[in-house]
Protein backbone atom coordinates (compact mmCIF):
# COMPACT_ATOMS: atom_id res chain seq x y z
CA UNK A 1 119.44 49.88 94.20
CA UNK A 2 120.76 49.22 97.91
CA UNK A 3 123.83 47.64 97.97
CA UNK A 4 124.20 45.21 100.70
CA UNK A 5 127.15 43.50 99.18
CA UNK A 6 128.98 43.69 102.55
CA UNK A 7 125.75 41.93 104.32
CA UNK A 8 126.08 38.83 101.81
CA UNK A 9 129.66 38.38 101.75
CA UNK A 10 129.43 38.13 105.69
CA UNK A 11 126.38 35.81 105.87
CA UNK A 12 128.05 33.71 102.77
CA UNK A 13 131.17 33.08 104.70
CA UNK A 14 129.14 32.38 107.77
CA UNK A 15 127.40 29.15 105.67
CA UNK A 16 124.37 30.81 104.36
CA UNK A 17 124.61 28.86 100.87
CA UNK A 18 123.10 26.03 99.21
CA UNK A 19 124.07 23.39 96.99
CA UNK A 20 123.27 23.94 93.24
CA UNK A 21 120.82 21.52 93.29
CA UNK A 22 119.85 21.82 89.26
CA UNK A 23 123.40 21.54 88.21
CA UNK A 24 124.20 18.63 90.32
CA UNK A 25 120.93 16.41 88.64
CA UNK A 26 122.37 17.89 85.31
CA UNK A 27 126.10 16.49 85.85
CA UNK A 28 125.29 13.26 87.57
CA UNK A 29 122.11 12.19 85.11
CA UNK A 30 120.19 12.43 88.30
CA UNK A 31 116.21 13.49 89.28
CA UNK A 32 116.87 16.43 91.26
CA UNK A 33 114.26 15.09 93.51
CA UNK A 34 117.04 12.43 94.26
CA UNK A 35 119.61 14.50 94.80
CA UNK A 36 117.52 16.60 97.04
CA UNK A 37 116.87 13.42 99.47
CA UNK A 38 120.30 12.36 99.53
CA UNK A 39 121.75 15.67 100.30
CA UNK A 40 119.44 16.10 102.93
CA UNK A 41 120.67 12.54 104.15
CA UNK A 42 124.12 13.63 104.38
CA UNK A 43 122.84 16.78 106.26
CA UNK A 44 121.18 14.75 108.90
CA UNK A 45 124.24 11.84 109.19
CA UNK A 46 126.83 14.85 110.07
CA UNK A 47 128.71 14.39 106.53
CA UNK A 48 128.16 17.52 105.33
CA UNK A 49 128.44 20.47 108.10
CA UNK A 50 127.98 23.72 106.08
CA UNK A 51 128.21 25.47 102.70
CA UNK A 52 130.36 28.10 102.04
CA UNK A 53 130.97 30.29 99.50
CA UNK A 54 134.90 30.76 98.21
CA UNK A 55 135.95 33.96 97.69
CA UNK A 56 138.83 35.92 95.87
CA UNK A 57 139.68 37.62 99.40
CA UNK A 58 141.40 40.44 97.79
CA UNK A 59 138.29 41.70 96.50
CA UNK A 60 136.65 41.61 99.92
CA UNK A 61 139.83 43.29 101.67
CA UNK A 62 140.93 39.91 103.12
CA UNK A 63 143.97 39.45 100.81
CA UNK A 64 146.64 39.36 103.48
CA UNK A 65 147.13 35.57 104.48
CA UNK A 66 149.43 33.97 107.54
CA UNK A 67 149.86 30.82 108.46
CA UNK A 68 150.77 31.29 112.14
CA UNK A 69 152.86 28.64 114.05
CA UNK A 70 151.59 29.13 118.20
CA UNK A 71 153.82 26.86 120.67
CA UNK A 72 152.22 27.12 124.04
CA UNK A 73 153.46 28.04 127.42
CA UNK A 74 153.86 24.90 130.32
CA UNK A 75 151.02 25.97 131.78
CA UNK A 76 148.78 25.86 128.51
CA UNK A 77 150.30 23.13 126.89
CA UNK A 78 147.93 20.25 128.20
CA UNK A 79 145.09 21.62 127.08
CA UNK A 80 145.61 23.18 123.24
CA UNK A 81 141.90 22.89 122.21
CA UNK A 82 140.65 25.50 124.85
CA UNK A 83 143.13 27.58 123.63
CA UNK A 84 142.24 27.25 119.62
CA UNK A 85 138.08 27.45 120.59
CA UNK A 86 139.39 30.72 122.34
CA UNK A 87 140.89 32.27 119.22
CA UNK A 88 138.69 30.84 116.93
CA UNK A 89 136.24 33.34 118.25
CA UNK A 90 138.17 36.25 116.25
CA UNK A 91 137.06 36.94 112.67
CA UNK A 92 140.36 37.27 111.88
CA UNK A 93 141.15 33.41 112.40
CA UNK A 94 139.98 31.01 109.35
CA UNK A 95 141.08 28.35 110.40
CA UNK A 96 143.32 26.69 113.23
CA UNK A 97 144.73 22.74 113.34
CA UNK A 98 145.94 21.16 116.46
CA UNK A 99 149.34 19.43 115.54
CA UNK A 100 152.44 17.61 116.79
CA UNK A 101 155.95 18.48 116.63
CA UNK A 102 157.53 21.48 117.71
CA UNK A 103 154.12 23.55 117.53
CA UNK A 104 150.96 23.00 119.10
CA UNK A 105 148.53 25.25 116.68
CA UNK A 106 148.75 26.18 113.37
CA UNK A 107 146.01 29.00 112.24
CA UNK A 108 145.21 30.92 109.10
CA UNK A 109 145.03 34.50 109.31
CA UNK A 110 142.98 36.46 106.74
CA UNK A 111 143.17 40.28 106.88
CA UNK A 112 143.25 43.10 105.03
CA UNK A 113 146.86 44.44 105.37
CA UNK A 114 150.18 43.77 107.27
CA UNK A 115 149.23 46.49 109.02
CA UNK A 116 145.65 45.02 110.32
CA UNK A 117 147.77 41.61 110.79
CA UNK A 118 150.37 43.52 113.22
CA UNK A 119 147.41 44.39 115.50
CA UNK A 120 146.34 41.08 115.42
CA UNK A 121 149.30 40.02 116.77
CA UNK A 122 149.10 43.01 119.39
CA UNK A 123 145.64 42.10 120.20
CA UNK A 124 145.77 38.27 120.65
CA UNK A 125 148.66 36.87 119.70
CA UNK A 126 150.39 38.82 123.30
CA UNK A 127 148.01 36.59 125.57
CA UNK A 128 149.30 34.77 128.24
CA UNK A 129 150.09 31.00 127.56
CA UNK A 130 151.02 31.68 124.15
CA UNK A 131 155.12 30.98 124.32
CA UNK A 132 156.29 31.72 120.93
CA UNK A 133 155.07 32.16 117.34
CA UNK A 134 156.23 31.86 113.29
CA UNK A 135 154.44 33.50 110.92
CA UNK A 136 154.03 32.29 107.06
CA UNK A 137 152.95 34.81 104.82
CA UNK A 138 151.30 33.65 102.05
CA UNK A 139 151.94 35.62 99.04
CA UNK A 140 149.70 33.71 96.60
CA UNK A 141 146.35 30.85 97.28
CA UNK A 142 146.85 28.84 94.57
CA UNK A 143 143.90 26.50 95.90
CA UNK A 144 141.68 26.62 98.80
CA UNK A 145 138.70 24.75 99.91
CA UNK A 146 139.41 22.31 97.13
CA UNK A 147 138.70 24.94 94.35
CA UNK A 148 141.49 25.71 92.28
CA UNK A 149 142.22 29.99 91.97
């Protein structure tokens, strides 16, 4: 049999899921016609945006986490959204927050190795506009996407 493991785990993580629709009825004494109908409601009202599968990420060579701190340069500092839709086009990026304090984005970082992470930083992290950065390396996801590991 082909396996096309790699093929799923990208469309999976891209939002190609569905809710459990069975198990749902089952745990909330439901018709699953209901459930159906209401899901799609909270579809259509904006409540629910996607579904995503959660995965161990050191079994799909995405175990290396940072949390990267990004403080922006003068001239990039008024606008820090153009900046985070502009790295958020990366695979590498889960995730990025725009924040107060002493830092202006915070993003997650999922890769295989410190050594794929260190290009990263090579790669994108060098651009103009970005003034400094921390880096948080996670050594161990005790819960993500509010499911417990």
């Amino acid at each position: 049999m082909k396996d096309i493991r790699q093929d799923l785990i990208f469309l999976l993580q891209k939002g190609f899921c569905t809710p459990q629709i069975a198990q749902i009825a089952r745990k909330i004494k439901q018709p699953s016609t209901t459930i159906h109908y209401n899901i799609k409601k909270l579809e259509q009202e904006g409540v629910v945006k996607t579904y995503k599968a959660v995965f161990d990420s050191r079994k799909i060579e995405k175990g290396f986490c940072t949390y990267v701190l990004l403080s922006l340069s003068p001239d990039e500092y008024g606008d820090p959204e153009r900046v985070g839709k502009e790295l958020a086009r990366h695979p590498e990026v889960e995730c990025i927050d725009v924040c107060t304090g002493d830092w202006e984005l915070v993003l997650k970082i999922q890769v295989k190795d410190q050594d794929e992470y260190f290009a990263f930083v090579k790669r994108v992290l060098s651009r103009k506009g970005i003034a400094k950065t921390k880096s948080l390396v996670s050594f161990k996801q005790l819960k993500t996407e509010f499911v417990e590991l």
